[in-house]
Protein backbone atom coordinates (compact mmCIF):
# COMPACT_ATOMS: atom_id res chain seq x y z
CA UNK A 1 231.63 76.93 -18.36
CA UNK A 2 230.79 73.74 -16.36
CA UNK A 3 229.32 73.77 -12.74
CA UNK A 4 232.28 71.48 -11.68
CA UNK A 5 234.82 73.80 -12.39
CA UNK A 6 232.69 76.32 -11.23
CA UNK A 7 232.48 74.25 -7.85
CA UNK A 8 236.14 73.70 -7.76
CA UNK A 9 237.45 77.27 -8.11
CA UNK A 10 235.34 78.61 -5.10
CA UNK A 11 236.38 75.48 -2.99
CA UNK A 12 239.79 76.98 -3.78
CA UNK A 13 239.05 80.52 -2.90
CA UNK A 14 237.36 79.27 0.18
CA UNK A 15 240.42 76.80 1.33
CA UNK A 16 242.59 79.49 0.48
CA UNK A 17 240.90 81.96 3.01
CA UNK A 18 240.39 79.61 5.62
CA UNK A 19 244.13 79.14 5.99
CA UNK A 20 245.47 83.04 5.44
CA UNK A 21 246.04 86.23 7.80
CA UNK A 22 243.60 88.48 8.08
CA UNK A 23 245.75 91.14 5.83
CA UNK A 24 245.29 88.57 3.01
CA UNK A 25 241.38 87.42 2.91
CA UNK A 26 240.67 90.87 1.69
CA UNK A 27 242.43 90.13 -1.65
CA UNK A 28 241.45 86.58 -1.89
CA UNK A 29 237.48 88.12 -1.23
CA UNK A 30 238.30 90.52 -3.88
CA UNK A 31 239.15 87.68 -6.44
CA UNK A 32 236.59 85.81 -5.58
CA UNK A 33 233.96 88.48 -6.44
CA UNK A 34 236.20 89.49 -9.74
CA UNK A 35 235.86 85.63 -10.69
CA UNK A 36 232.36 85.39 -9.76
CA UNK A 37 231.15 88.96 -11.61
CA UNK A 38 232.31 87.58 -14.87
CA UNK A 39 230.09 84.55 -14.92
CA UNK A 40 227.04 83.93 -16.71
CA UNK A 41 224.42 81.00 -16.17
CA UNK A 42 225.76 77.61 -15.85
CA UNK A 43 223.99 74.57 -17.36
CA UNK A 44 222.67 72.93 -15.35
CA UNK A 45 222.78 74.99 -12.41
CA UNK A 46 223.13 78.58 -12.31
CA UNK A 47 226.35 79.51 -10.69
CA UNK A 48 225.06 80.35 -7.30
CA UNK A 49 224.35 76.93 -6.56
CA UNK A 50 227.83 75.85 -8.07
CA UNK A 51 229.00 78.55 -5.04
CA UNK A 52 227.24 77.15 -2.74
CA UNK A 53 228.42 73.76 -3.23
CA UNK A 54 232.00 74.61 -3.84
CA UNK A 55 231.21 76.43 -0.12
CA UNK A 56 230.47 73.27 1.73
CA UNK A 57 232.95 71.22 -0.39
CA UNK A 58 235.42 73.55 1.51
CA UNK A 59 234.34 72.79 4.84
CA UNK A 60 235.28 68.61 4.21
CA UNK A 61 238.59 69.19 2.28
CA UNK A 62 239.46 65.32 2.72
CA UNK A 63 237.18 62.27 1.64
CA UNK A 64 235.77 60.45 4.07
CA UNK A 65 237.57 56.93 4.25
CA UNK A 66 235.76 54.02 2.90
CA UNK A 67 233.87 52.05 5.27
CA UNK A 68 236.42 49.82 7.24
CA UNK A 69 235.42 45.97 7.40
CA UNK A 70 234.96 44.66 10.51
CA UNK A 71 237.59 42.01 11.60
CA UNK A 72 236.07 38.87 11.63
CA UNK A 73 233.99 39.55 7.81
CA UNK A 74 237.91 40.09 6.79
CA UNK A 75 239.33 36.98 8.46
CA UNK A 76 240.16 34.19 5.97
CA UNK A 77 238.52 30.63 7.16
CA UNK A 78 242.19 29.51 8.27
CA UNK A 79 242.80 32.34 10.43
CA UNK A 80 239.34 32.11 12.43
CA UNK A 81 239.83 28.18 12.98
CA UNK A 82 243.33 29.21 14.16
CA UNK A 83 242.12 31.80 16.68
CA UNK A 84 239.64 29.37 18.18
CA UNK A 85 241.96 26.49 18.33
CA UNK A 86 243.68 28.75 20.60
CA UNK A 87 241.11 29.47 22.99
CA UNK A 88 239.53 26.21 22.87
CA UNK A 89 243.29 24.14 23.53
CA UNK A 90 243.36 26.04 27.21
CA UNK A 91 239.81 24.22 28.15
């Protein structure tokens, strides 16, 4: 078995308790452990690293944006030559 699905199951579990009752974690735990128990090595990575990542993965459930442009490197030539037209006309 791959490390990425390795990774994604336990970001799963690990979602999955974050957002449950109390009364449920215990089973989802108990999973968890079942899922984990029948694993072997995983190539590259053994799979306590894959846990460990699928761990933090769970803590940033959404991708960061990309890096927004600033206005003016996203302004086309016309539009900057319009906006200082404007505030050179009042002068």
């Amino acid at each position: 078995m791959g490390y990425a699905a390795i990774t994604e199951r336990i970001r799963g579990y690990s979602m999955l308790w974050r957002r449950c009752g109390a009364g449920a974690r215990g089973r989802i735990e108990g999973a968890r452990v079942a899922y984990l128990s029948q694993l072997g090595n995983v190539l590259p990575v053994d799979s306590a690293v894959a846990v460990v990542a699928g761990e933090i993965i769970a803590l940033i459930p959404e991708a960061p944006t990309p890096p927004r442009r600033s206005r003016r490197l996203a302004e086309s030539r016309l539009v900057t030559l319009f906006v200082w037209r404007g505030r050179t006309r009042g002068r």
